[in-house]
N, C-alpha and C. Protein backbone atom coordinates (compact mmCIF):
# COMPACT_ATOMS: atom_id res chain seq x y z
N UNK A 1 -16.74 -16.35 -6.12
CA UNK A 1 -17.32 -17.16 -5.07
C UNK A 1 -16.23 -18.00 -4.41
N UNK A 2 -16.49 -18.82 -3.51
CA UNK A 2 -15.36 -19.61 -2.27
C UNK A 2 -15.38 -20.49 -3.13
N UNK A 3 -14.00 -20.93 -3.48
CA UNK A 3 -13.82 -22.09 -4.13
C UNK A 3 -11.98 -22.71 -3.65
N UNK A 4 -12.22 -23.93 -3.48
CA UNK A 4 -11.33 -24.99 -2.98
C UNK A 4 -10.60 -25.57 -4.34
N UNK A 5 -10.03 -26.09 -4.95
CA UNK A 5 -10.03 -26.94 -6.08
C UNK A 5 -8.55 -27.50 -5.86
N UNK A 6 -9.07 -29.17 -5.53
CA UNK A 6 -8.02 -29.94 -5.66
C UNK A 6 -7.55 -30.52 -6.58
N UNK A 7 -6.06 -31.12 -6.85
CA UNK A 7 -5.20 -31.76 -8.05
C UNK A 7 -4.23 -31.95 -7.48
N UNK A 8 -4.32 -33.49 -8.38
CA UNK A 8 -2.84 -33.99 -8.17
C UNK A 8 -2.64 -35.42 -7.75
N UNK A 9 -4.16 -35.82 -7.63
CA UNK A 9 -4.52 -37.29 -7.38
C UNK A 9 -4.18 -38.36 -9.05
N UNK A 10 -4.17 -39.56 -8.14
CA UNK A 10 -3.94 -40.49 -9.75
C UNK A 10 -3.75 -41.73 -8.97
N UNK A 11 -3.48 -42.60 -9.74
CA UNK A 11 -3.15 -44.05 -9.65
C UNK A 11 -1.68 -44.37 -9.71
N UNK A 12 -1.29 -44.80 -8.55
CA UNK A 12 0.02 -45.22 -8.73
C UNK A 12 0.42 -46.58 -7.67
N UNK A 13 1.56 -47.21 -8.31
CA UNK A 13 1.75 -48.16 -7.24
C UNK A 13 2.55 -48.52 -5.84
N UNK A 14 2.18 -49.34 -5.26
CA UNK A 14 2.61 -49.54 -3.56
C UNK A 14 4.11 -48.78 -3.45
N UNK A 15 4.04 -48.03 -2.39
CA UNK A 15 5.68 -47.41 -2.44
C UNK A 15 6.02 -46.15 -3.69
N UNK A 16 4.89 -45.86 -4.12
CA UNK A 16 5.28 -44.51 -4.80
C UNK A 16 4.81 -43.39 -4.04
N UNK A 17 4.97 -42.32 -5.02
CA UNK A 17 4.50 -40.42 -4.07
C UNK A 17 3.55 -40.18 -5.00
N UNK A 18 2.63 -39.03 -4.43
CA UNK A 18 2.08 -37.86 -5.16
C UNK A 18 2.09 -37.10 -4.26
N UNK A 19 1.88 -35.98 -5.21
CA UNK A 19 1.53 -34.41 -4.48
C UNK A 19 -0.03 -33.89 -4.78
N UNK A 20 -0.53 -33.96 -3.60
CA UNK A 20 -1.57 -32.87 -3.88
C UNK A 20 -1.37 -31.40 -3.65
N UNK A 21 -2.28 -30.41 -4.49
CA UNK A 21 -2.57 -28.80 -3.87
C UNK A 21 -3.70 -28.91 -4.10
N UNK A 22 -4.36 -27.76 -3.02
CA UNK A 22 -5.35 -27.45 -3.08
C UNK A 22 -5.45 -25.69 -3.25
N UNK A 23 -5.81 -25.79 -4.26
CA UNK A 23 -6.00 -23.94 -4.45
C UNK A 23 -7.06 -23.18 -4.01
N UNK A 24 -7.09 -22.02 -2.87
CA UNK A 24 -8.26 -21.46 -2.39
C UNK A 24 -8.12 -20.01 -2.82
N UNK A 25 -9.90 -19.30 -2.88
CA UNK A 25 -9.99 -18.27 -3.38
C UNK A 25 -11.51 -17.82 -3.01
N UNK A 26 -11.81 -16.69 -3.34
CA UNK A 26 -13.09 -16.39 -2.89
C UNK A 26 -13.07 -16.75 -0.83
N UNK A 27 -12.60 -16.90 -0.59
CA UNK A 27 -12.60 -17.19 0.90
C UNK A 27 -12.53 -15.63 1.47
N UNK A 28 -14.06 -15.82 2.28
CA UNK A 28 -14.26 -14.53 3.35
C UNK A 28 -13.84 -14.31 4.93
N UNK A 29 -12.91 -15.24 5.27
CA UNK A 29 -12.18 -15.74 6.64
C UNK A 29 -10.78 -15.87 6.35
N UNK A 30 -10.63 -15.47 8.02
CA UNK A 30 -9.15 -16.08 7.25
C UNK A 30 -8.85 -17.31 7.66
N UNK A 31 -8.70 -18.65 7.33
CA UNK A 31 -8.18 -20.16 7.08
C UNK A 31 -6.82 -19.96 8.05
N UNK A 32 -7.24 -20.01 9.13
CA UNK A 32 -6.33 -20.35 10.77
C UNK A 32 -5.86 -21.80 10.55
N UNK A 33 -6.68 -22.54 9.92
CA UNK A 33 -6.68 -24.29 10.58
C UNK A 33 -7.05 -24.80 8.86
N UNK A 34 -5.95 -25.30 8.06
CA UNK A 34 -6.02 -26.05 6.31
C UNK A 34 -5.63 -27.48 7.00
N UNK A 35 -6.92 -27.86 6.31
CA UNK A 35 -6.64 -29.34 6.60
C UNK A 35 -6.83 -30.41 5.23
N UNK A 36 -6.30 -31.89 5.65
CA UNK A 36 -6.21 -32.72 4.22
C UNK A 36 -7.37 -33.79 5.05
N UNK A 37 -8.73 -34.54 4.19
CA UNK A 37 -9.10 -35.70 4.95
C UNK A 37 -9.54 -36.21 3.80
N UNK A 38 -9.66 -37.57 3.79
CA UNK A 38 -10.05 -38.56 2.90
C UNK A 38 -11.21 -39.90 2.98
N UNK A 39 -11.65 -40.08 2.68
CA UNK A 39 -12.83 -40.89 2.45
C UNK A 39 -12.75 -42.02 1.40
N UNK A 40 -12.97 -43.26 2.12
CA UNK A 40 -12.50 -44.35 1.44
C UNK A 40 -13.92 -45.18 1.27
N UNK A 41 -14.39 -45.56 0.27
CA UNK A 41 -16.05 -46.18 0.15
C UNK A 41 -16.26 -46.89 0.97
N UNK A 42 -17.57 -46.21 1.63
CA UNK A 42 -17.94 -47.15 3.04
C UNK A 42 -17.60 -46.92 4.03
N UNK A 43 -16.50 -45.86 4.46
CA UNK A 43 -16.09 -45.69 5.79
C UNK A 43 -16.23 -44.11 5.73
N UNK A 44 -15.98 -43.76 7.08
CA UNK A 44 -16.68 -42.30 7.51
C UNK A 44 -15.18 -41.76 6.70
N UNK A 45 -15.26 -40.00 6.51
CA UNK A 45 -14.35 -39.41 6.26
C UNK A 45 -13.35 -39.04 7.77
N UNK A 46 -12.19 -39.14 7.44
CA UNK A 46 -11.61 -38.87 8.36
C UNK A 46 -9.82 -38.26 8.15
N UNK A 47 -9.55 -37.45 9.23
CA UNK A 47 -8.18 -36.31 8.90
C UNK A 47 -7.36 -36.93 8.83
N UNK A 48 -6.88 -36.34 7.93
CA UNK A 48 -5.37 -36.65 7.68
C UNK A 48 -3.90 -36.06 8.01
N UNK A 49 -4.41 -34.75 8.03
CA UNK A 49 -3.08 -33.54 8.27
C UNK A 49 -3.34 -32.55 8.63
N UNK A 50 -3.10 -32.04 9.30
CA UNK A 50 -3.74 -29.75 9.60
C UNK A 50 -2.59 -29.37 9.35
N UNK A 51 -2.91 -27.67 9.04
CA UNK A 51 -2.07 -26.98 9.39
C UNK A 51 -2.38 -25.82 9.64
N UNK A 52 -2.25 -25.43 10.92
CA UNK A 52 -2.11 -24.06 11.45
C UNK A 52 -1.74 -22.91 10.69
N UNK A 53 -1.89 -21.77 10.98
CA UNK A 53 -1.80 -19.75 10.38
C UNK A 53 -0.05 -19.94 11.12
N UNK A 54 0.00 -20.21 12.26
CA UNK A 54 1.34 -20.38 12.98
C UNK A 54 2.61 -21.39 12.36
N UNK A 55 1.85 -22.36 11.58
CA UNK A 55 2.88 -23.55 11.06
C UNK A 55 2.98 -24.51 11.97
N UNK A 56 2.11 -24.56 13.00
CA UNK A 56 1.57 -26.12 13.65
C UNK A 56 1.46 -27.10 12.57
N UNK A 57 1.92 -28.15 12.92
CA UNK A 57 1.33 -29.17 11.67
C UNK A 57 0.77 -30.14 12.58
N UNK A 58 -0.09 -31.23 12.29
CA UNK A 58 -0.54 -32.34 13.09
C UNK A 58 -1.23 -33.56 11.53
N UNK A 59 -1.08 -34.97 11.96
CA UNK A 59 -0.49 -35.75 11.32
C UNK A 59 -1.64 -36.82 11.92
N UNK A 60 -2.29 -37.69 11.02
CA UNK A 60 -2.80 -39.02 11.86
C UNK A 60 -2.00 -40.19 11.94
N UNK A 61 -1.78 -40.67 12.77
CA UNK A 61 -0.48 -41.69 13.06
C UNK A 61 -0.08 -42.55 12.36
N UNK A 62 -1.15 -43.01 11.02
CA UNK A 62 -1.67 -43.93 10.07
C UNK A 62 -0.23 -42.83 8.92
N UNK A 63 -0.41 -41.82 8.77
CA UNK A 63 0.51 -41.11 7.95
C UNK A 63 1.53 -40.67 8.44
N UNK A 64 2.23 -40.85 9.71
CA UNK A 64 3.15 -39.74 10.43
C UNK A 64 4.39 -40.50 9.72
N UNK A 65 5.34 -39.86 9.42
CA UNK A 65 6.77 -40.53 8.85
C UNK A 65 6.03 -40.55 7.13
N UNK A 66 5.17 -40.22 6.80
CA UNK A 66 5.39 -40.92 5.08
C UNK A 66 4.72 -39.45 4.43
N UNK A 67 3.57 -38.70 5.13
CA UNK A 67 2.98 -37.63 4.23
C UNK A 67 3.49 -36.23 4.98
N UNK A 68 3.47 -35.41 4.06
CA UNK A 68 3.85 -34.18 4.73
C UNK A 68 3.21 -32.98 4.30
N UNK A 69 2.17 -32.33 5.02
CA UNK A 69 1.35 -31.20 4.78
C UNK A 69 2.17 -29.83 4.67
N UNK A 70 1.78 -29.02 3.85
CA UNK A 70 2.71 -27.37 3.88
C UNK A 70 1.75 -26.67 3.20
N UNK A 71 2.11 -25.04 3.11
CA UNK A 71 1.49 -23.98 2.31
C UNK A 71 1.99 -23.04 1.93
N UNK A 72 1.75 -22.75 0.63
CA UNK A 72 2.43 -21.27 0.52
C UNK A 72 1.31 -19.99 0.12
N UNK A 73 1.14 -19.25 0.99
CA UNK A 73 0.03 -18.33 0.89
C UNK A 73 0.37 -17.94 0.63
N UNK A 74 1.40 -17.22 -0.35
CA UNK A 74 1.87 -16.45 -1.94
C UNK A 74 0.89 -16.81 -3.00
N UNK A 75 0.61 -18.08 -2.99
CA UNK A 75 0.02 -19.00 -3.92
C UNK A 75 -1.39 -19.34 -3.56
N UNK A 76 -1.93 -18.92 -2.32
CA UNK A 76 -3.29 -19.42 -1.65
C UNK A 76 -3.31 -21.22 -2.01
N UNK A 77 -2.02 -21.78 -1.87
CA UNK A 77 -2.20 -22.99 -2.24
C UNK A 77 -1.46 -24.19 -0.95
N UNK A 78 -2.61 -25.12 -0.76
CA UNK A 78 -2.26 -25.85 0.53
C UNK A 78 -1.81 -26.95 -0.31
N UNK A 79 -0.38 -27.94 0.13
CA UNK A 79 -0.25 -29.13 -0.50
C UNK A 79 -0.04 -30.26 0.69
N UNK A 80 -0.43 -31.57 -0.34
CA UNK A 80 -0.44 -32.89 0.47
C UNK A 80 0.85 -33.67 -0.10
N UNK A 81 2.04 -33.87 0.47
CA UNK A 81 3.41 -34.77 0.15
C UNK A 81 3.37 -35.94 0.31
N UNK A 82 2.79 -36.97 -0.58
CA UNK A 82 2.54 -38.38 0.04
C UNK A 82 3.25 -39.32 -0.79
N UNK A 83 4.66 -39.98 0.24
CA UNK A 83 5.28 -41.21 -0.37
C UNK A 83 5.14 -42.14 0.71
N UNK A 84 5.92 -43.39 -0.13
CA UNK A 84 5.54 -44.54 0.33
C UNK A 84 4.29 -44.92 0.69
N UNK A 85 3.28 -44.93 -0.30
CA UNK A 85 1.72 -44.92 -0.17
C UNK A 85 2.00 -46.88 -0.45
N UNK A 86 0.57 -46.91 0.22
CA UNK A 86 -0.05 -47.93 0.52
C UNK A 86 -1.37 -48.11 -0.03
N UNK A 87 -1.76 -49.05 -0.11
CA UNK A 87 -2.89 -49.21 -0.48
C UNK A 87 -4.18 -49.28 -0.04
N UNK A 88 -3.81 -49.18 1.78
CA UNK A 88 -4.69 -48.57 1.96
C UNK A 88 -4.96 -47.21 2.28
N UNK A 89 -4.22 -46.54 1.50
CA UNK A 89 -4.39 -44.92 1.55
C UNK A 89 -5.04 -44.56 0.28
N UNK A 90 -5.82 -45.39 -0.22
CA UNK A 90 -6.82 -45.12 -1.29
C UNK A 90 -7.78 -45.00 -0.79
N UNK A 91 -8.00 -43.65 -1.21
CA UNK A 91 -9.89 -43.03 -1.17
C UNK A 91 -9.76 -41.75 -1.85
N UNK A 92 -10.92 -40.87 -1.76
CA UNK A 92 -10.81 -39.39 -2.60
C UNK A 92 -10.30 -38.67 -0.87
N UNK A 93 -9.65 -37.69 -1.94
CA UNK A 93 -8.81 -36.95 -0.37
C UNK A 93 -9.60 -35.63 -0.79
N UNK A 94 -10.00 -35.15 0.15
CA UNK A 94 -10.70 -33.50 0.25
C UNK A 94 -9.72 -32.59 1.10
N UNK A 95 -9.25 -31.02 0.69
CA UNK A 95 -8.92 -30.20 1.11
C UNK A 95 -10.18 -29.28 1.90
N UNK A 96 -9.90 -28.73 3.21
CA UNK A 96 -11.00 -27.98 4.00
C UNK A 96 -9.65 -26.75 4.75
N UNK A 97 -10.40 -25.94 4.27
CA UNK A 97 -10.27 -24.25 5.27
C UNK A 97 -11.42 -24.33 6.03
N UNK A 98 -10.76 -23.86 7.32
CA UNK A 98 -11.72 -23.20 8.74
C UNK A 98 -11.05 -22.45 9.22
N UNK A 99 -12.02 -21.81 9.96
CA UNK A 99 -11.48 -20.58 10.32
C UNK A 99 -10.57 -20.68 12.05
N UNK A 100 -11.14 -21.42 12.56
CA UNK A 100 -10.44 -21.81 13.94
C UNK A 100 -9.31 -22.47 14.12
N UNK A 101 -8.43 -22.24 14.40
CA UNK A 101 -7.14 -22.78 14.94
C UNK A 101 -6.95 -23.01 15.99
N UNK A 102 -5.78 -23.60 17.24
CA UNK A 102 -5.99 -24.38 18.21
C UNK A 102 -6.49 -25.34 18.33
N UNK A 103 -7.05 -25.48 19.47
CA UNK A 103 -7.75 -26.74 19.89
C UNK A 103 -9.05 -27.15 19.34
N UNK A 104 -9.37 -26.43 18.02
CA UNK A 104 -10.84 -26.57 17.34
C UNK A 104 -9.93 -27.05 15.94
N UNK A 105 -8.70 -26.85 15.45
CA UNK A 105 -8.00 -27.49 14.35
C UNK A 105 -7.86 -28.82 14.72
N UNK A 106 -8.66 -30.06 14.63
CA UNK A 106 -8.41 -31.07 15.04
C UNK A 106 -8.72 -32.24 13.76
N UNK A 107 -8.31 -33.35 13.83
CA UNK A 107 -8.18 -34.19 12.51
C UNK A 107 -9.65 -35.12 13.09
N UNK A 108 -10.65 -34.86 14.12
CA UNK A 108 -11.54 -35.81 14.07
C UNK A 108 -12.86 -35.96 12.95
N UNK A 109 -13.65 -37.02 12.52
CA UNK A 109 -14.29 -36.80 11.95
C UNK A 109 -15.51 -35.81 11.44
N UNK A 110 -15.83 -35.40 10.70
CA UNK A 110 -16.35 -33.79 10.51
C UNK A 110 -17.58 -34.01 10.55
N UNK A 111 -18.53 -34.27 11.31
CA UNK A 111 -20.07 -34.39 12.14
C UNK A 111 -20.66 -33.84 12.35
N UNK A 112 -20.21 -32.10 12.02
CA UNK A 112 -20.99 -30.93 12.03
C UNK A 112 -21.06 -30.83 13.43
N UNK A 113 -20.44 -31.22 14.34
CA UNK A 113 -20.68 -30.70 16.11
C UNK A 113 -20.01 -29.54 16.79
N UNK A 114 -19.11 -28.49 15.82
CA UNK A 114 -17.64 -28.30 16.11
C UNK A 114 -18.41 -26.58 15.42
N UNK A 115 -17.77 -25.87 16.15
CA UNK A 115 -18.10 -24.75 15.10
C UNK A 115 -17.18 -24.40 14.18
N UNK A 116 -15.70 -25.38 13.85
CA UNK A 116 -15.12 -25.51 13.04
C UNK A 116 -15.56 -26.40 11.97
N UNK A 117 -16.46 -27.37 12.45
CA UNK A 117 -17.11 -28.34 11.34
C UNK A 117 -18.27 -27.21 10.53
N UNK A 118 -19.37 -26.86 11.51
CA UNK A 118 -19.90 -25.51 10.61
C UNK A 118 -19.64 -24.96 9.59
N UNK A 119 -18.16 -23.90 9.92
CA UNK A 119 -18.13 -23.27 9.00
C UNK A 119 -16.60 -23.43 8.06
N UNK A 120 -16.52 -24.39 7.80
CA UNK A 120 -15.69 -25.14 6.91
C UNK A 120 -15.92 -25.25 5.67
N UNK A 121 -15.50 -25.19 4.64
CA UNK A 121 -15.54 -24.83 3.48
C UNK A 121 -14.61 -26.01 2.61
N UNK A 122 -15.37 -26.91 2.00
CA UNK A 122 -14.49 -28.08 1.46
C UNK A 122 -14.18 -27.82 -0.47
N UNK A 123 -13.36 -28.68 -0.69
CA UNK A 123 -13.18 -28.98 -2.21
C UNK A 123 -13.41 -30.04 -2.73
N UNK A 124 -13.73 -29.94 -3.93
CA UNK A 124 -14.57 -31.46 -4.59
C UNK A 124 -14.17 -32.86 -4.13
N UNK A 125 -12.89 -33.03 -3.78
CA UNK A 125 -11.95 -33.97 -4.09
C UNK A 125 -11.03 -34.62 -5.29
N UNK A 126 -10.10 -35.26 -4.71
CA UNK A 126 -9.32 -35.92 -6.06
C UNK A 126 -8.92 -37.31 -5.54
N UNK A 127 -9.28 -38.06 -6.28
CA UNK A 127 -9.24 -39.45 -6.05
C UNK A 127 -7.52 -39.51 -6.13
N UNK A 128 -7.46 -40.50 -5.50
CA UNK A 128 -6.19 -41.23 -4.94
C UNK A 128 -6.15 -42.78 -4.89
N UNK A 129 -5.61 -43.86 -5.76
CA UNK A 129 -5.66 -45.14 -5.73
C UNK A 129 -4.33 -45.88 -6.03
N UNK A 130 -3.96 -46.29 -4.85
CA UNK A 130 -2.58 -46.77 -4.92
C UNK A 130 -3.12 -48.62 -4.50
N UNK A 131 -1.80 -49.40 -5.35
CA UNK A 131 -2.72 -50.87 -5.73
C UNK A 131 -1.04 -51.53 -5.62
């Protein structure tokens, strides 16, 4: 079956790194547009990173200079490069495959309006708490 499964989240403090991956499988599309978004209690979920089938990358300005999205589809595995974290970059971060790329790969909040929001395919999450 389609399964996402993220790791690599933890607790660490102001000015450190982690790495997330997200490992995909069972996927019946092909994942044009891997994206990173996170959700912090109480506030809507919202993007963090894409990345394009082409190697487009796109970045929310809140992360540009500190996280760095990549993939190696040898591995069906998408990762999240995050130093110099802050504290407020604590929330659970979710990995999502869609199938649309371009101008439908976009980091806005996922509202189901999008036929990339549709048919998107998420992973549990992995908490992230930097203090």
């Amino acid at each position: 079956h389609v399964q996402l499964v993220e790791s690599g989240g933890g607790s660490v403090q102001a000015g450190g790194s982690l790495r997330l991956s997200c490992v995909a499988s069972g996927l019946t599309y092909i994942a044009d547009c891997m994206r990173w978004f996170r959700q912090a209690p109480g506030k809507e979920r919202e993007g963090v990173a894409a990345i394009e089938s082409d190697g487009t990358t796109n970045y929310a300005d809140s992360v540009k200079g500190r996280f760095t999205i990549s993939e190696d589809n040898a591995k069906n595995t998408l990762y999240l490069q995050m130093n110099s974290l802050k504290p407020e970059d604590t929330a659970m971060y979710y990995c999502a495959a869609s199938p649309f790329g371009g101008g439908w790969c976009t980091l806005s909040p996922p509202r189901g309006g999008s036929k990339n929001d549709r048919a998107t395919t998420w992973g549990q999450g992995t908490q992230v708490t930097v203090s």
